[in-house]
Protein backbone atom coordinates (compact mmCIF):
# COMPACT_ATOMS: atom_id res chain seq x y z
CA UNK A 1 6.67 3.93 11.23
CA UNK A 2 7.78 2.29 14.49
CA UNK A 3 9.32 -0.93 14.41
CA UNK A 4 6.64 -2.24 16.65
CA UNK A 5 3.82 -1.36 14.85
CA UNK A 6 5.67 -2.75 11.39
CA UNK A 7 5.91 -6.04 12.91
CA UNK A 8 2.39 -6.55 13.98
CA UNK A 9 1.10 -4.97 10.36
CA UNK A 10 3.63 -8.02 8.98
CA UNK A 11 1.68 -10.51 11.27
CA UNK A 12 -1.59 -8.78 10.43
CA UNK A 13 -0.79 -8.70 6.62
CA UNK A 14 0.13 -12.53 6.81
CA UNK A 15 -2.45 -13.68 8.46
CA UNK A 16 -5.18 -12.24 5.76
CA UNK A 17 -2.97 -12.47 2.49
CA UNK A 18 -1.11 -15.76 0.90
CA UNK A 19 1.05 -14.43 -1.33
CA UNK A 20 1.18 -12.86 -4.13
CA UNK A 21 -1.77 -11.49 -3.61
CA UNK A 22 -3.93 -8.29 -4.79
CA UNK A 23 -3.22 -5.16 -1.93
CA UNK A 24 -5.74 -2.37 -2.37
CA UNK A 25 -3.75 1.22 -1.18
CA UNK A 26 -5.73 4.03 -0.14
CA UNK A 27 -3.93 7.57 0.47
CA UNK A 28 -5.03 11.21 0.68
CA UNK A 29 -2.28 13.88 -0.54
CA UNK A 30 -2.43 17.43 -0.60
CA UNK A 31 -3.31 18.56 -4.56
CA UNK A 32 -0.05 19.17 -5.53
CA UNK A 33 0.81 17.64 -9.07
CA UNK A 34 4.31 16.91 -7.39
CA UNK A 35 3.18 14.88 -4.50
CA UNK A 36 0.33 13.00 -6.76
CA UNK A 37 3.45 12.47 -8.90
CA UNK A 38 5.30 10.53 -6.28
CA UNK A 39 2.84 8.46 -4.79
CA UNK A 40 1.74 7.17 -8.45
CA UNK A 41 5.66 6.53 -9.15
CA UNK A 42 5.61 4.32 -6.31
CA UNK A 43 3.55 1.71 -8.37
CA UNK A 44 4.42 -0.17 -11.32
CA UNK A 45 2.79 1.81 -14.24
CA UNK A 46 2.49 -0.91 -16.31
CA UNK A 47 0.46 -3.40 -13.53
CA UNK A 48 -1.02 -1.02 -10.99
CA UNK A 49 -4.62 -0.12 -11.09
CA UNK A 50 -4.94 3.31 -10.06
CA UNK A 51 -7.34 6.19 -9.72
CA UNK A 52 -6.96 10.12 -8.87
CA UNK A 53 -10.33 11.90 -7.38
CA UNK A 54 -9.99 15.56 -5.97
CA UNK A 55 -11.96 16.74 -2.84
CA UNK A 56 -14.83 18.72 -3.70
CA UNK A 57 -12.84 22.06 -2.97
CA UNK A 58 -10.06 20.18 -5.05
CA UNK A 59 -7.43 20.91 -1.60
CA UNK A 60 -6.77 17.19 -1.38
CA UNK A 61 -6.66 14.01 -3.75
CA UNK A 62 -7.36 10.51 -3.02
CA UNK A 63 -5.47 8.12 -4.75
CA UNK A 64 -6.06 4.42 -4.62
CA UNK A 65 -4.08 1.65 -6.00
CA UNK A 66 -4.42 -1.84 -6.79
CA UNK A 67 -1.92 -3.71 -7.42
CA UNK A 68 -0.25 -7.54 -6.82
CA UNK A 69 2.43 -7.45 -4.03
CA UNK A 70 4.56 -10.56 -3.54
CA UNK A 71 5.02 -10.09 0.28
CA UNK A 72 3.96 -8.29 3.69
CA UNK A 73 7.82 -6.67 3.32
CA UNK A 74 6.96 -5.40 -0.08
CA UNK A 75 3.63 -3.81 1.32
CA UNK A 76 5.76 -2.20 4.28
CA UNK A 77 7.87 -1.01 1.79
CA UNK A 78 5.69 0.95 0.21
CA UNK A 79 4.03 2.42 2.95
CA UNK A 80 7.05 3.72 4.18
CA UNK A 81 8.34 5.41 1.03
CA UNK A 82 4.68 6.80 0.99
CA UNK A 83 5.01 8.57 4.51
CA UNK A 84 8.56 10.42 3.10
CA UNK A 85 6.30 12.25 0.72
CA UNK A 86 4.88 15.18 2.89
CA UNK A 87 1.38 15.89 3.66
CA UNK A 88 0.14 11.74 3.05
CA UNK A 89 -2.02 10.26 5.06
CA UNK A 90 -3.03 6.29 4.63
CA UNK A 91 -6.26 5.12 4.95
């Protein structure tokens, strides 16, 4: 993500959130167990709420998660190891 466009989602996140706070994630992967894999790895397994639900063809997965993030940085974070993992697209 550009640098830009990271610091206004900081200001963005800021503004709305005192943290810690609860961070809903919404993402669409292709449905490949692999890629599902990652995205799910990048939440704590132990904390995170999260749910899988296929497309109706079953080409593409949604997965959201819900989970307590201590800071805008931490959300950022996660985003961006989320756009390494081919085929994601935030929502």
């Amino acid at each position: 993500m550009e640098n830009s466009k990271l610091v206004k989602l900081k200001i963005a996140l800021d503004q709305v959130h005192d943290w810690p706070s609860m961070y809903l994630f919404k993402f669409i992967v292709p449905s490949d167990n692999q890629k599902v894999a990652q995205l799910e790895a990048l939440f704590n397994a132990k904390t995170a709420e999260i749910r899988l639900r296929q497309s109706k063809n079953g080409n593409y997965t949604s997965v959201t998660a819900r989970e307590v993030m201590t800071s805008a940085e931490e959300v950022i974070a996660c985003y961006e190891e989320a756009y390494k993992i081919e085929g994601v697209i935030s929502l």
